[in-house]
C-alpha atoms as a PDB file:
ATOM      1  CA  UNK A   1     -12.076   9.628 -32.327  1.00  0.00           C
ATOM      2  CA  UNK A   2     -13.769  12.802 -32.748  1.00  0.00           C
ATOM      3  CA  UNK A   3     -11.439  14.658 -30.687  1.00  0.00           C
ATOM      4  CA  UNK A   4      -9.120  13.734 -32.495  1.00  0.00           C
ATOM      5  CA  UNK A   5     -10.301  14.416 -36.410  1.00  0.00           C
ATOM      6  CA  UNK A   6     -12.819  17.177 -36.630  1.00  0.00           C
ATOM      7  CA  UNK A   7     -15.599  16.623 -39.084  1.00  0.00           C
ATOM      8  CA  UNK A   8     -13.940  13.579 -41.368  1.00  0.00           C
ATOM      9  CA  UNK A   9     -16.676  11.127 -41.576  1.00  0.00           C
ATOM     10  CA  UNK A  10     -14.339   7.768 -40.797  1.00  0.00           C
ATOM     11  CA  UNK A  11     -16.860   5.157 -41.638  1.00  0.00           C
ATOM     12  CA  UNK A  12     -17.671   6.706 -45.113  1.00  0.00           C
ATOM     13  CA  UNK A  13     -14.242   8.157 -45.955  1.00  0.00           C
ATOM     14  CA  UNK A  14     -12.979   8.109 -49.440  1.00  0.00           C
ATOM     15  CA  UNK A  15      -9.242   6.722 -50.353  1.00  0.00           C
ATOM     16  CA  UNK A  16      -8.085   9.887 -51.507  1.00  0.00           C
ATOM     17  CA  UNK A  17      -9.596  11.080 -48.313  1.00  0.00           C
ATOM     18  CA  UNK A  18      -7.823   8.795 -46.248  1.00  0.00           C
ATOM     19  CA  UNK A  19      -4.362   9.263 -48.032  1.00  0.00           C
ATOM     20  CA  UNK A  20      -4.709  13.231 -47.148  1.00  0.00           C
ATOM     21  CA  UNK A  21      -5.586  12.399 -43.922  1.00  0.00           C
ATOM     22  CA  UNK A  22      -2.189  10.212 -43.474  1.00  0.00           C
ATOM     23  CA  UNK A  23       0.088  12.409 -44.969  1.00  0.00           C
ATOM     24  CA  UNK A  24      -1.477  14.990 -42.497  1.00  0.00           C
ATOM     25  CA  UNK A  25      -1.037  13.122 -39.644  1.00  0.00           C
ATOM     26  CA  UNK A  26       2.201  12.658 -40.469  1.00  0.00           C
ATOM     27  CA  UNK A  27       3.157  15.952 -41.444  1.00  0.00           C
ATOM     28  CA  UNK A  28       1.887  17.418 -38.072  1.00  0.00           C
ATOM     29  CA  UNK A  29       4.135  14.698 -36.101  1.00  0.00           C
ATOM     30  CA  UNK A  30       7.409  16.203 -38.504  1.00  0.00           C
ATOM     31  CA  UNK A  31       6.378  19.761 -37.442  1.00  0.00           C
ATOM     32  CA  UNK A  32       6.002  18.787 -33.792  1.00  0.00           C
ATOM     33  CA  UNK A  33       8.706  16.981 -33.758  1.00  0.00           C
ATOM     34  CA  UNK A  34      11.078  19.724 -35.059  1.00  0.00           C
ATOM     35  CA  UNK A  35       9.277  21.993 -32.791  1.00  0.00           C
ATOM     36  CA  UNK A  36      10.352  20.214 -29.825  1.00  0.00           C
ATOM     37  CA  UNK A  37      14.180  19.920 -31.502  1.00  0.00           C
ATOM     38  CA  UNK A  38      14.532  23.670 -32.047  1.00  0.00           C
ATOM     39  CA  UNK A  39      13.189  23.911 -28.123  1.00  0.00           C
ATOM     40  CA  UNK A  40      15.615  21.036 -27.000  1.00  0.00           C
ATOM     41  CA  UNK A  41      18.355  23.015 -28.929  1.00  0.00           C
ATOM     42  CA  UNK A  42      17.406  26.269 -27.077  1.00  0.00           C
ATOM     43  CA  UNK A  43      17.479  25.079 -24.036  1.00  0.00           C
ATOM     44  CA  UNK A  44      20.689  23.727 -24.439  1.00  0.00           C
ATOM     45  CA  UNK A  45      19.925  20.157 -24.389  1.00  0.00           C
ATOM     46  CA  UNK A  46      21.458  18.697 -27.932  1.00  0.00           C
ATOM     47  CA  UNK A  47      21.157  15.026 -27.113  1.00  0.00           C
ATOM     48  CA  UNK A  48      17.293  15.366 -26.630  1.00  0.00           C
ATOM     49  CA  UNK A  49      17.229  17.681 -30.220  1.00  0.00           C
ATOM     50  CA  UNK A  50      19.113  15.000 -31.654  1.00  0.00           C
ATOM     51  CA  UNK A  51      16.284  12.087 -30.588  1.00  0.00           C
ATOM     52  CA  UNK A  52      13.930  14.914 -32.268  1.00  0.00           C
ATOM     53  CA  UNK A  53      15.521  15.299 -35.142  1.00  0.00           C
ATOM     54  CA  UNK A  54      15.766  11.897 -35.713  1.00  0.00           C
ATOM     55  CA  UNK A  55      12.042  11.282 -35.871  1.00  0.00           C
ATOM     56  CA  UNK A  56      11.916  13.966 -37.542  1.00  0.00           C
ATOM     57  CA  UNK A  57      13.548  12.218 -40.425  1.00  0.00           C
ATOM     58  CA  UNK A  58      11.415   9.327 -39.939  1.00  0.00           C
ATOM     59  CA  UNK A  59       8.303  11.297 -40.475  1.00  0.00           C
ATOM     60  CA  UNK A  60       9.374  13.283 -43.007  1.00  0.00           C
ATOM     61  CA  UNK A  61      10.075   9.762 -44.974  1.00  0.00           C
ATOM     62  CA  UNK A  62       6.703   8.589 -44.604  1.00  0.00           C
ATOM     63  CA  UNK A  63       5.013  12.061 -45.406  1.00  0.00           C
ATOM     64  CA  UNK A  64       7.233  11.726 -48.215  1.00  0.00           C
ATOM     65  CA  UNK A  65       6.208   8.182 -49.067  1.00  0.00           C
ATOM     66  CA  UNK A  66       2.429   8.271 -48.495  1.00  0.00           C
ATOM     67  CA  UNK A  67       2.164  11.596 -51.028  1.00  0.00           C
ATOM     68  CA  UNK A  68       3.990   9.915 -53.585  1.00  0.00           C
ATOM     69  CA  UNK A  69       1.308   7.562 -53.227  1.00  0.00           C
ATOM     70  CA  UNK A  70      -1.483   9.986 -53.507  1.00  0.00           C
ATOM     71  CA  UNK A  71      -0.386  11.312 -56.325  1.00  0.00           C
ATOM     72  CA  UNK A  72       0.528   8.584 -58.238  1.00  0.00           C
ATOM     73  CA  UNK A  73      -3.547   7.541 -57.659  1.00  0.00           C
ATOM     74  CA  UNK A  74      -4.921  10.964 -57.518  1.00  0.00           C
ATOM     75  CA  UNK A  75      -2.704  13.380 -59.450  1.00  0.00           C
ATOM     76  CA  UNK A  76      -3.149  17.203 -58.195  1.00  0.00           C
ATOM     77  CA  UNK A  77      -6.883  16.651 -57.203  1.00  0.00           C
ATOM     78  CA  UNK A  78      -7.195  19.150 -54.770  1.00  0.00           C
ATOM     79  CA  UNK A  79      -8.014  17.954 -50.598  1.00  0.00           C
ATOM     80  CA  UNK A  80     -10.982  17.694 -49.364  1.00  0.00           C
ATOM     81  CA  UNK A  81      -9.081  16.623 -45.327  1.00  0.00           C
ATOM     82  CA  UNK A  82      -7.169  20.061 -43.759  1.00  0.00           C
ATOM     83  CA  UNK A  83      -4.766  19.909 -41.197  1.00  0.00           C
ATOM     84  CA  UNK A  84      -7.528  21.754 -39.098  1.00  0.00           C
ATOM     85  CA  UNK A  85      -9.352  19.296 -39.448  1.00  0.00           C
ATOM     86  CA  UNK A  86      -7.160  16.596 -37.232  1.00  0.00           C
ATOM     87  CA  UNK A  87      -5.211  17.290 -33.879  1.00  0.00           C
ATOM     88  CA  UNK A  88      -2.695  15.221 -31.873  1.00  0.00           C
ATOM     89  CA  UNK A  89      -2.947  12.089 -33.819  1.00  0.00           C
ATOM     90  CA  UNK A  90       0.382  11.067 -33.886  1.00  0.00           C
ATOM     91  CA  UNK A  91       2.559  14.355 -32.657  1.00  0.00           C
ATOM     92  CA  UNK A  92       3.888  13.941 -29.649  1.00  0.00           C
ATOM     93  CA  UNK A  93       1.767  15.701 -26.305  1.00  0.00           C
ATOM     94  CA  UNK A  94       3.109  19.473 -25.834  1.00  0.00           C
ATOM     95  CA  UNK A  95       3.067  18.381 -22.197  1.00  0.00           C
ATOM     96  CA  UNK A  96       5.598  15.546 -22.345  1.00  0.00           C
ATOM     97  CA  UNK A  97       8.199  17.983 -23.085  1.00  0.00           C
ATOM     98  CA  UNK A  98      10.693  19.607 -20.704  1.00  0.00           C
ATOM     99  CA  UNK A  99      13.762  21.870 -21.035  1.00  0.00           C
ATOM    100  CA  UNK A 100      16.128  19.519 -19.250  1.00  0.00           C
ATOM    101  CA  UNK A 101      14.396  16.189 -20.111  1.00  0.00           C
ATOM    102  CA  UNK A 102      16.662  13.268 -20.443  1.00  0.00           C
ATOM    103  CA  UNK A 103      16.879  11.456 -23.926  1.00  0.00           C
ATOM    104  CA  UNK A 104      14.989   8.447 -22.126  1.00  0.00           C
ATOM    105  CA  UNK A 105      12.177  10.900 -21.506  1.00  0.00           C
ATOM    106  CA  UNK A 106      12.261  11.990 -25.159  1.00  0.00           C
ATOM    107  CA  UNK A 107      12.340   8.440 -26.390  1.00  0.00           C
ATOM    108  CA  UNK A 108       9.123   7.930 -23.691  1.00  0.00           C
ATOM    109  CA  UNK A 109       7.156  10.986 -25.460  1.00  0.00           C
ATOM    110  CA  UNK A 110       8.041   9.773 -28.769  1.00  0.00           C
ATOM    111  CA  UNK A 111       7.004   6.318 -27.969  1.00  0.00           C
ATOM    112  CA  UNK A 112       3.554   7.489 -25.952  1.00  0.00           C
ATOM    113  CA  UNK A 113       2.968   9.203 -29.655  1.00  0.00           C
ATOM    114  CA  UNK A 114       3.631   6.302 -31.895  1.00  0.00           C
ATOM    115  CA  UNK A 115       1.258   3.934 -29.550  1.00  0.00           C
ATOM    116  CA  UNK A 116      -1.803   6.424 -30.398  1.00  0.00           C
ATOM    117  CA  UNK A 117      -1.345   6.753 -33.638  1.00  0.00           C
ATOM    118  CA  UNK A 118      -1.225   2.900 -33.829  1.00  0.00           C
ATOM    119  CA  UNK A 119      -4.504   2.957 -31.463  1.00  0.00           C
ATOM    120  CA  UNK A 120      -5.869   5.724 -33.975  1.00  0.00           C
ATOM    121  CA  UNK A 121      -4.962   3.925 -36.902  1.00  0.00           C
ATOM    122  CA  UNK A 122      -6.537   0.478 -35.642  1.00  0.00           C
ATOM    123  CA  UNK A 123      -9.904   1.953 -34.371  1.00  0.00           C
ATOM    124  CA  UNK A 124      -9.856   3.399 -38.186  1.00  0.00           C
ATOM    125  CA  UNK A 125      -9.271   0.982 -39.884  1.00  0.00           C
ATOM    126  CA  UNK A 126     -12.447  -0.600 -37.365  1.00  0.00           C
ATOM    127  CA  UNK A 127     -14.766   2.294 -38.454  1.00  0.00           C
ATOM    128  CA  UNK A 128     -14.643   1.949 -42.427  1.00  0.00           C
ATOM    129  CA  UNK A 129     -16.785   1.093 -45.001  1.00  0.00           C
ATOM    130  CA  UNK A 130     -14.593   0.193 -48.216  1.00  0.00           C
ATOM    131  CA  UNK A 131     -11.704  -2.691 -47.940  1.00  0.00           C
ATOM    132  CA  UNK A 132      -9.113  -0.291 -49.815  1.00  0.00           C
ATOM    133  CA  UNK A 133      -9.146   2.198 -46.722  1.00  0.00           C
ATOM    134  CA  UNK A 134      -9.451  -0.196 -44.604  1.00  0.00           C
ATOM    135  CA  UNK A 135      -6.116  -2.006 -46.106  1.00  0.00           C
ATOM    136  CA  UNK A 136      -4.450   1.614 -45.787  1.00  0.00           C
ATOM    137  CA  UNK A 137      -5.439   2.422 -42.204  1.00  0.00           C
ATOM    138  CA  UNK A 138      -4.271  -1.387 -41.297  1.00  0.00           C
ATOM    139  CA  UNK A 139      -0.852  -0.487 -42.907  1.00  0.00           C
ATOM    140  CA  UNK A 140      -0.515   2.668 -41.440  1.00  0.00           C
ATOM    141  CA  UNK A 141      -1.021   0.749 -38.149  1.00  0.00           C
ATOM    142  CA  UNK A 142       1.544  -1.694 -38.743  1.00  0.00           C
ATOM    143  CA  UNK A 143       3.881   1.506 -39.711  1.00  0.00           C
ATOM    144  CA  UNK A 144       3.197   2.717 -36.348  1.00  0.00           C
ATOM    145  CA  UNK A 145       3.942  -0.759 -34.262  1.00  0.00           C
ATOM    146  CA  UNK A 146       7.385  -0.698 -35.758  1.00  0.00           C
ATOM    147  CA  UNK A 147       7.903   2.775 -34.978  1.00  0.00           C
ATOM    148  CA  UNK A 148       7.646   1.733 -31.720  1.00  0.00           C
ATOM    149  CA  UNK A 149       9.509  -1.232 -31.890  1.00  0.00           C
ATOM    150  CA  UNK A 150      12.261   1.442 -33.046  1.00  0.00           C
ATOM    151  CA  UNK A 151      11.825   3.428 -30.227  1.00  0.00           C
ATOM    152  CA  UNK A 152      11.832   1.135 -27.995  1.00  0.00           C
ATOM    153  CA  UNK A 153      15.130  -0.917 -29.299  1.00  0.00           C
ATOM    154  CA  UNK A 154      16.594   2.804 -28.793  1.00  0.00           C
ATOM    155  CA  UNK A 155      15.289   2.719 -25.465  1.00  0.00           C
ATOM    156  CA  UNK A 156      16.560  -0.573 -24.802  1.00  0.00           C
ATOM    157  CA  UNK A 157      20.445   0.670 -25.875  1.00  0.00           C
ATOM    158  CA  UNK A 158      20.547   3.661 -23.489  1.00  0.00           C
ATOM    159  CA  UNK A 159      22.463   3.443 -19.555  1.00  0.00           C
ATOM    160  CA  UNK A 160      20.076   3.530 -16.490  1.00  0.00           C
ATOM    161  CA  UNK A 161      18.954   6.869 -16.130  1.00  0.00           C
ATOM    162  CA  UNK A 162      19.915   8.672 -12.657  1.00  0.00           C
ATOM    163  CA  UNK A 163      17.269  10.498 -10.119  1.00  0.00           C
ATOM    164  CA  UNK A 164      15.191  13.113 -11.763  1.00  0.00           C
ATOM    165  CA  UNK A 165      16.568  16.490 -11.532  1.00  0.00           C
ATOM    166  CA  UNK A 166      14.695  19.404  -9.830  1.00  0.00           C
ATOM    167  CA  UNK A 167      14.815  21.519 -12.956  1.00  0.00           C
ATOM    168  CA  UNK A 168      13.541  19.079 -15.042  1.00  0.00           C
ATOM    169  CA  UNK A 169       9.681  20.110 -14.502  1.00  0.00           C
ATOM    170  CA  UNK A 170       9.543  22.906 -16.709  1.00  0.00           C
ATOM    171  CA  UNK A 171       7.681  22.650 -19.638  1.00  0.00           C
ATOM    172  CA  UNK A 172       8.823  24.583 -22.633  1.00  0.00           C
ATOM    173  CA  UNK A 173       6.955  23.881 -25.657  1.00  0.00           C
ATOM    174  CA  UNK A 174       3.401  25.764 -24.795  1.00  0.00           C
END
């Protein structure tokens, strides 16, 4: 866990704490996500920007959600948890990505993020001390396995994918 969140006590963390931290986490997936669309897009690959986009959206709707929620318990008290502070929770690996990477490949990074937030989430939700957290982490982990259920029902709808194409081992998002 500590590679992951950079001094954020988990066993003692407050709610507010723990509310910043999820709308972080998801926030850093949305910018990742329309990182990898804007590289997908330059690259000339729109139906792998499109995937990205689309999760996009979904994380932006949860960022969305999960502030509301902060604020409506916390007003403008001002954070304590900084992006800095966390890394690779939930964004998908910078690695996974390729210029000429088949939508099933997208949907496989995309998936490989949503299972460690889920695993992130659940060892959280493990580590704390007060039930309220712990109730929030737990939900974020649910949030996560039906992300994936998502991703993989989109999985589930695509052709069989061909043999891999020479090309396709060059990474662009660095």
């Amino acid at each position: 866990m500590t590679d992951k969140t950079r001094s954020i006590d988990l066993a003692n963390i407050s709610l507010r704490d723990a509310l910043d931290l999820a709308v972080l986490v998801e926030e850093e997936a949305k910018d990742r996500y329309e990182e990898f669309a804007d590289q997908m897009e330059l690259h000339h690959n729109p139906e792998a920007a499109r995937f990205f986009r689309f999760m996009l959206a979904i994380e932006a709707k949860h960022e969305s959600r999960l502030a509301e929620r902060r604020r409506g318990l916390f007003g403008d008290e001002p954070r304590s948890v900084k992006r800095e502070m966390i890394f690779d929770i939930e964004a998908p690996e910078y690695d996974e990505v390729r210029a000429n990477m088949t939508v099933r490949q997208a949907l496989g990074a995309s998936l490989q993020a949503e299972t460690k937030a889920f695993e992130f989430f659940e060892a959280a939700a493990g580590m704390v001390q007060m039930k309220d957290v712990q109730d929030i982490f737990t939900e974020l982990r649910e949030e996560e396995r039906e992300h994936q259920a998502l991703v993989r029902q989109e999985i589930a709808r695509l052709p069989p994918e061909g043999p891999a194409r020479d090309d396709d081992d060059e990474i662009v998002a660095l």
